[in-house]
Protein backbone atom coordinates (compact mmCIF):
# COMPACT_ATOMS: atom_id res chain seq x y z
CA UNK A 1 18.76 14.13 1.14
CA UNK A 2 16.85 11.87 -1.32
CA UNK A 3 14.81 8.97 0.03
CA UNK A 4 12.70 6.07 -2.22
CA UNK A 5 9.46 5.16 -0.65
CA UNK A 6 7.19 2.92 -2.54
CA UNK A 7 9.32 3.27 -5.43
CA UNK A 8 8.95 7.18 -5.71
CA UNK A 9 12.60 9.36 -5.21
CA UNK A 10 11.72 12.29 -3.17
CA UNK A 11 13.46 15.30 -1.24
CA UNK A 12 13.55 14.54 2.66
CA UNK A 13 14.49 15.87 5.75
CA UNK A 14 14.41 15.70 9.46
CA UNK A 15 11.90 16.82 11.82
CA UNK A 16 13.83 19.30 13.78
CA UNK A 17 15.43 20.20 10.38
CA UNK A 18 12.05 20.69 8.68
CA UNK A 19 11.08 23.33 11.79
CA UNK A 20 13.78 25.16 11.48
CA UNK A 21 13.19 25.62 7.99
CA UNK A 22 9.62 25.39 7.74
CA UNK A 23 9.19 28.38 5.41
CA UNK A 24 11.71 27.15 2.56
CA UNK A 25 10.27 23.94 2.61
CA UNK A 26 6.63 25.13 2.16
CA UNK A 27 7.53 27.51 -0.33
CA UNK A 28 9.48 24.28 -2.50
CA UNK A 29 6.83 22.15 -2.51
CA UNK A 30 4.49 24.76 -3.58
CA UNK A 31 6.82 25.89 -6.24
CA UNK A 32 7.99 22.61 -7.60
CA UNK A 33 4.79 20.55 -7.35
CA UNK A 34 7.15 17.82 -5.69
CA UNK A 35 6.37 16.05 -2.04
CA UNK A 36 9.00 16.04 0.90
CA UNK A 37 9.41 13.59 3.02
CA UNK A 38 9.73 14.24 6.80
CA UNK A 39 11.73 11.78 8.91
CA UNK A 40 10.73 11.25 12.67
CA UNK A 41 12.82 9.22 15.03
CA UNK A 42 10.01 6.76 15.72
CA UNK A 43 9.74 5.94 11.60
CA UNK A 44 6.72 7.23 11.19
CA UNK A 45 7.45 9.58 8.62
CA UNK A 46 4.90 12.17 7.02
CA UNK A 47 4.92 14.08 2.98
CA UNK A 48 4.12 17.33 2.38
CA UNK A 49 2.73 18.17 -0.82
CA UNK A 50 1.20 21.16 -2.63
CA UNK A 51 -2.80 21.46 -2.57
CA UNK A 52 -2.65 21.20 -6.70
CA UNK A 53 -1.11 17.82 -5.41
CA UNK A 54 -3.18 16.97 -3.53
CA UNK A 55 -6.46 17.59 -5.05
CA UNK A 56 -4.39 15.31 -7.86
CA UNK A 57 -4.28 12.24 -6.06
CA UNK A 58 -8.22 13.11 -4.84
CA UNK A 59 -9.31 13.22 -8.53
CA UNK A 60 -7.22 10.18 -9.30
CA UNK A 61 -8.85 8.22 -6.26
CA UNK A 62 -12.01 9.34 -7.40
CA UNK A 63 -12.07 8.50 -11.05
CA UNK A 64 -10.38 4.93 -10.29
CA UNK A 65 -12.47 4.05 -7.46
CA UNK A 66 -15.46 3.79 -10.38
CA UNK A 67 -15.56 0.65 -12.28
CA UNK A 68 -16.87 2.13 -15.75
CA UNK A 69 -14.39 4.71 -15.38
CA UNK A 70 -11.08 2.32 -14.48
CA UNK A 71 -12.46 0.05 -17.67
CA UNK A 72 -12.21 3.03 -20.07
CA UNK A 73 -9.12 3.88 -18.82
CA UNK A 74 -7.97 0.36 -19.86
CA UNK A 75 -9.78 0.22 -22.87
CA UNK A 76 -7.07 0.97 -25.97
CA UNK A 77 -9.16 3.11 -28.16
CA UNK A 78 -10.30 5.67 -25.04
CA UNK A 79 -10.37 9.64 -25.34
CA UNK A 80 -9.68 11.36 -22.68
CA UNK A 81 -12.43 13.43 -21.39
CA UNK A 82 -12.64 17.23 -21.39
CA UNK A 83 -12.03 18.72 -17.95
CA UNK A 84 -15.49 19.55 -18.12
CA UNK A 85 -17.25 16.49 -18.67
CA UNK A 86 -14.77 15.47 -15.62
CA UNK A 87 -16.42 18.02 -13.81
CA UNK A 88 -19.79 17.12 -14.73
CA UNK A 89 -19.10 13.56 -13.79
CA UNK A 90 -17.85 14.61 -10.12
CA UNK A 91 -20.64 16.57 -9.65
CA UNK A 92 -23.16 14.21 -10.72
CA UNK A 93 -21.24 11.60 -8.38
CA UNK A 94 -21.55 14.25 -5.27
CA UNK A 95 -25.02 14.86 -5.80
CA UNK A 96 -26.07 11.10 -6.01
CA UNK A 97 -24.41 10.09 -2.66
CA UNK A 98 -26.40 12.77 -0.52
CA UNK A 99 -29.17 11.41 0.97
CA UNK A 100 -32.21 13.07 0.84
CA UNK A 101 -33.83 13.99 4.99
């Protein structure tokens, strides 16, 4: 079954449904790189998604949540950066928000 939340088309499924086939499931979102939706009686439905997903969205948050970053990204003429200079960045980030005993 195919549900739309927050504009986004996704596989879904039912609770009990998703137990009983917990293994299929698991193995399609790994596979596919796309997130299931799992319906609960009570509407308070949960996604599964792949860890490549995930760390996605993590990266995403990350880079947007910086205001020199979100301005490049809206600047026209940008380049996007090597995944190593993203990786420099992050770490430089991590290292700057641990505080010192």
């Amino acid at each position: 079954m195919l549900r739309t939340w927050g504009g986004i088309l996704m596989d879904a499924t039912s609770y009990p449904y998703f137990r009983k086939k917990l293994k299929h499931y698991m193995k399609t979102v790994s596979n596919n790189q796309e997130p299931l939706m799992i319906t609960r009686k009570n509407k308070r439905n949960v996604v599964l998604i792949s860890v490549e997903e995930y760390s996605t969205l993590l990266e995403n948050q990350f880079i947007l949540s910086h205001l020199e970053s979100r301005a490049w990204l809206q600047s026209p003429d940008h380049v996007a950066p090597t995944p190593e200079v993203v990786a420099e960045a992050m770490a430089e980030s991590a290292t700057a928000e641990v505080e010192e005993p």
